[in-house]
N, C-alpha and C. Protein backbone atom coordinates (compact mmCIF):
# COMPACT_ATOMS: atom_id res chain seq x y z
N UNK A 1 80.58 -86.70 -212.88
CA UNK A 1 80.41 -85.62 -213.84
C UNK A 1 81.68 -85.49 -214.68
N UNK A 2 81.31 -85.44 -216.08
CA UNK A 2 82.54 -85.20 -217.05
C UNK A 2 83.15 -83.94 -216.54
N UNK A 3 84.45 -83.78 -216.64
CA UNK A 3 85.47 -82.34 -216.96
C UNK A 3 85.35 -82.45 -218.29
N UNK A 4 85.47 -81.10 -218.78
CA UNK A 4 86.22 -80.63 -219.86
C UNK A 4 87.38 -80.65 -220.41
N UNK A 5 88.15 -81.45 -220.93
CA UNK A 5 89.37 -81.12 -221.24
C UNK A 5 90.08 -80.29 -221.89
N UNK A 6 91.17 -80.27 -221.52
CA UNK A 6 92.47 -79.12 -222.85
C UNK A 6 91.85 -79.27 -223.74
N UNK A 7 92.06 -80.59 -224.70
CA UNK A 7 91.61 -80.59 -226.07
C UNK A 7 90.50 -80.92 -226.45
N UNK A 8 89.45 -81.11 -225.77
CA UNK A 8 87.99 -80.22 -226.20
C UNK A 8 87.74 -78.68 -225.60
N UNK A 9 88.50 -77.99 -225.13
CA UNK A 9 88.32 -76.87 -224.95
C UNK A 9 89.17 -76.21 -226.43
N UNK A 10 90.17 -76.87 -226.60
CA UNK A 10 90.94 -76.06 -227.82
C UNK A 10 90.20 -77.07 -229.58
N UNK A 11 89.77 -77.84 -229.26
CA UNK A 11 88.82 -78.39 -230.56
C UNK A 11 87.85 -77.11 -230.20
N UNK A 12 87.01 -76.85 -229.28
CA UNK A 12 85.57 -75.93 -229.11
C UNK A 12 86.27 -74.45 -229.75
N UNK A 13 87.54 -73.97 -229.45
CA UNK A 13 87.91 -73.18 -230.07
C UNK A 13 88.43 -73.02 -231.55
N UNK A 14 89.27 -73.98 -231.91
CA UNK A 14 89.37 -74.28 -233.02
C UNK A 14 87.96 -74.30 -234.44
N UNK A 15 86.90 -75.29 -234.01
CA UNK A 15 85.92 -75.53 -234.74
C UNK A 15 84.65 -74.95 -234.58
N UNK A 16 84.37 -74.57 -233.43
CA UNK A 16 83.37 -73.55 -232.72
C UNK A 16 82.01 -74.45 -232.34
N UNK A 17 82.98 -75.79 -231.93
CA UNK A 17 81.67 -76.75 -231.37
C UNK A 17 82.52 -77.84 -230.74
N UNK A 18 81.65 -78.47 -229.42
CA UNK A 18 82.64 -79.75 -229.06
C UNK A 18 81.31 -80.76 -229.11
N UNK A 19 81.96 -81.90 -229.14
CA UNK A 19 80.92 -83.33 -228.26
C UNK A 19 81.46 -83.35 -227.03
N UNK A 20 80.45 -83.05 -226.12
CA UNK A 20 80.57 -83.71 -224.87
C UNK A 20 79.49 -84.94 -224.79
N UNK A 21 80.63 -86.35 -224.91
CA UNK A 21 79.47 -87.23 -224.47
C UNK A 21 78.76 -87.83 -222.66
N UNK A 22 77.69 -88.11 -222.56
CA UNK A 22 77.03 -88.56 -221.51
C UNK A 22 76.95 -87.37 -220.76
N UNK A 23 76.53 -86.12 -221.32
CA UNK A 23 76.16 -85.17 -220.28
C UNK A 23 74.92 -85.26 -220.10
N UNK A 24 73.77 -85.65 -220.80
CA UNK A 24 72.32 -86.29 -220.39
C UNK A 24 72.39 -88.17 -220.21
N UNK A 25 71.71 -87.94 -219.12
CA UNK A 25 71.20 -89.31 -219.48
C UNK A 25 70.15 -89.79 -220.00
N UNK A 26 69.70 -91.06 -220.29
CA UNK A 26 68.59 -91.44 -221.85
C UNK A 26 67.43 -91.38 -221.26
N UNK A 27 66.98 -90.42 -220.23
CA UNK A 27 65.57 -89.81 -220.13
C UNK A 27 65.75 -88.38 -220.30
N UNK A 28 66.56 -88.14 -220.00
CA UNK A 28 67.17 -86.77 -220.11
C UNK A 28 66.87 -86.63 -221.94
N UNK A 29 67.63 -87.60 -222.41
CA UNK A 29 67.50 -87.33 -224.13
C UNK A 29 66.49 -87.37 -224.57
N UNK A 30 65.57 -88.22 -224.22
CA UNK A 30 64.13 -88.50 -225.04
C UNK A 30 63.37 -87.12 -224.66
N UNK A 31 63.56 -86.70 -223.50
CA UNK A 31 62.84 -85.91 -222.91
C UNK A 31 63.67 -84.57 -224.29
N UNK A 32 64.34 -84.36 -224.30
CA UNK A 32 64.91 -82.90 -224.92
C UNK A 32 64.20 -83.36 -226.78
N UNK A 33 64.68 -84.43 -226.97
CA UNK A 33 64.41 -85.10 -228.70
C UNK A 33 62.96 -84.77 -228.88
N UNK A 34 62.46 -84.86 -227.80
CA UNK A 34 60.83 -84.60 -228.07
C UNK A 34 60.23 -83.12 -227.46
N UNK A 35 60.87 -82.76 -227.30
CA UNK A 35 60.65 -81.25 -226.86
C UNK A 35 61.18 -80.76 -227.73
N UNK A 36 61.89 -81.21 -228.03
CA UNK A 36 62.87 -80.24 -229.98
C UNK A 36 61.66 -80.63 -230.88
N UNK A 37 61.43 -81.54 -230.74
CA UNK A 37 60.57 -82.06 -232.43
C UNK A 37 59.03 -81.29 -232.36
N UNK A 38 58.03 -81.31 -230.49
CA UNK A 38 57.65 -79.98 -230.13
C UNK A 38 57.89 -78.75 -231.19
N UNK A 39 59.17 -78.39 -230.63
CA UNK A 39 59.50 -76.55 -231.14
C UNK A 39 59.76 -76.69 -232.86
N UNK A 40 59.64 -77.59 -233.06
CA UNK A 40 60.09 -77.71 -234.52
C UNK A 40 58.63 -77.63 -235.52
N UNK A 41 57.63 -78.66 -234.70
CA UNK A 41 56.07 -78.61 -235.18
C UNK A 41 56.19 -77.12 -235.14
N UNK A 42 55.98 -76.47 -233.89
CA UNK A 42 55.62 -75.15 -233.85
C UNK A 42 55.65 -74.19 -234.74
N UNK A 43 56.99 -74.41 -234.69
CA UNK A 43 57.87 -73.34 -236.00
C UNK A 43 57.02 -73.25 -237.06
N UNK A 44 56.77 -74.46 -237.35
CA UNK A 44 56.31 -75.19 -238.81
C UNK A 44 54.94 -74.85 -239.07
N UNK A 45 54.06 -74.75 -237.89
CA UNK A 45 52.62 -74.67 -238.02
C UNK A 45 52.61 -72.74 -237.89
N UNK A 46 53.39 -72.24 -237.81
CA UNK A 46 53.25 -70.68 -237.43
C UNK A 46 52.82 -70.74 -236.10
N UNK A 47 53.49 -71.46 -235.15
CA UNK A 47 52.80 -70.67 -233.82
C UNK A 47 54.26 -70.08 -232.67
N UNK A 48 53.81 -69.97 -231.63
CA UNK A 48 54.58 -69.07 -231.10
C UNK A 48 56.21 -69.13 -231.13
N UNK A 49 56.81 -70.63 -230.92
CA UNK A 49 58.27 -70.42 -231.62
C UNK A 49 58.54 -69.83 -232.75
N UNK A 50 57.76 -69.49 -233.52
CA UNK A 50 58.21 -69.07 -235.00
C UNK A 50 58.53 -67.78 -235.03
N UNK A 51 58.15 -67.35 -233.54
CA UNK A 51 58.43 -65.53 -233.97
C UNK A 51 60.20 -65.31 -233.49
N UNK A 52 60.32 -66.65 -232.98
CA UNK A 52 61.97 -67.05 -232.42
C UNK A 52 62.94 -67.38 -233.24
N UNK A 53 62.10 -67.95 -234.41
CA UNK A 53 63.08 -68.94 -235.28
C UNK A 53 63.87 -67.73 -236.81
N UNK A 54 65.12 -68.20 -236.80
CA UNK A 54 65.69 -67.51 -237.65
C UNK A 54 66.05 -68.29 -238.74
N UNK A 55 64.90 -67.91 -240.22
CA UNK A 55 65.25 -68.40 -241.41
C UNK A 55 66.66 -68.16 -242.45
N UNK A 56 66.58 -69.04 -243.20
CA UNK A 56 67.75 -68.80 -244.07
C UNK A 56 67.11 -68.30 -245.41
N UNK A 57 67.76 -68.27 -246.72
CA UNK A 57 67.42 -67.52 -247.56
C UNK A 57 66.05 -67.86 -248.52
N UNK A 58 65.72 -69.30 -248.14
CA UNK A 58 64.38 -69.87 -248.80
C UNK A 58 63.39 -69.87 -247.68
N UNK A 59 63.84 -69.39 -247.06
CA UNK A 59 62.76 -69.34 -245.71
C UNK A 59 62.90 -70.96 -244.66
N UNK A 60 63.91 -71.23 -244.78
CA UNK A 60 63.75 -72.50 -244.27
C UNK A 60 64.45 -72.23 -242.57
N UNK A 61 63.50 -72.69 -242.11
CA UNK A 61 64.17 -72.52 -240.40
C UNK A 61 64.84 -73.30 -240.04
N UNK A 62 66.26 -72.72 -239.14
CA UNK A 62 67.35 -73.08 -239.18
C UNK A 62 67.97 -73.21 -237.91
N UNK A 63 67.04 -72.01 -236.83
CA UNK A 63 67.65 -71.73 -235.46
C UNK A 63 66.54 -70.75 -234.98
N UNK A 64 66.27 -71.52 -233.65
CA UNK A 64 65.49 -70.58 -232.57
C UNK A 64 66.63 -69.62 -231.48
N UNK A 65 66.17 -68.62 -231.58
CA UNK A 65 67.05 -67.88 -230.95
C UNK A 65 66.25 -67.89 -229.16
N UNK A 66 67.27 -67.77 -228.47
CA UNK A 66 66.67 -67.58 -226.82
C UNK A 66 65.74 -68.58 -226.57
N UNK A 67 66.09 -69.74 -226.76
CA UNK A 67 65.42 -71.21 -226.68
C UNK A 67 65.06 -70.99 -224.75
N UNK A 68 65.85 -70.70 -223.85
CA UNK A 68 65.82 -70.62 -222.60
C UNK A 68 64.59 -69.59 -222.00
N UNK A 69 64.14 -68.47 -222.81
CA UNK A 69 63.03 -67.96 -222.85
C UNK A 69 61.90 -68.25 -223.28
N UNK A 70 62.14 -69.41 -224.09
CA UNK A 70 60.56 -69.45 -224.83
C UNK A 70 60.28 -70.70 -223.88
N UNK A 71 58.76 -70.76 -223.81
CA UNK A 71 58.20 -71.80 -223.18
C UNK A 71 58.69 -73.49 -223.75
N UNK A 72 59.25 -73.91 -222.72
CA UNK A 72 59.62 -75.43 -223.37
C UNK A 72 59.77 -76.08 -221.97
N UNK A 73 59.92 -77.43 -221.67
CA UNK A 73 59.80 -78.28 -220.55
C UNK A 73 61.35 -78.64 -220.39
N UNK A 74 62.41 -78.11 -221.07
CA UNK A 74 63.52 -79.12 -220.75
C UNK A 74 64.90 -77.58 -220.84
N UNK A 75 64.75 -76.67 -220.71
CA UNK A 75 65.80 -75.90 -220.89
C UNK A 75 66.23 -74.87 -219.48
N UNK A 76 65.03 -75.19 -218.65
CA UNK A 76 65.42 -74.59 -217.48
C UNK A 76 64.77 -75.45 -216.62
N UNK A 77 65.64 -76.78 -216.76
CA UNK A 77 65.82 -78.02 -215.71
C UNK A 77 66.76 -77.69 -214.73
């Protein structure tokens, strides 16, 4: 299992995001890539993620909020 280091803990502070690489492995990824693209149809078709998703000023969706609450197969692995 990766640690975290100093300087991705002070990049995560600095920029307000890090890469941690190989924290999934490549079933792990396909499995999440397609469960995103899932919540993304959703959004898109008006169904139940959409009452989650927070638009920007053209209405374009941008971010599901409380992803860990809404029904999905890969966020409370």
């Amino acid at each position: 299992m990766h640690k975290i280091t100093d300087d991705e803990i002070r990049f995560f502070d600095e920029n307000g995001y890090a890469i941690i690489r190989q924290v999934l492995n490549p079933d792990e990824l396909t499995h999440m890539q397609a469960e995103s693209q899932r919540l993304i149809d959703e959004v898109l078709a008006g169904g139940p993620a959409d009452k989650a998703c927070l638009r920007g000023p053209e209405g374009t969706p941008y971010y599901l909020t409380y992803l860990h609450a809404r029904p999905n197969t890969f966020s409370l692995r």
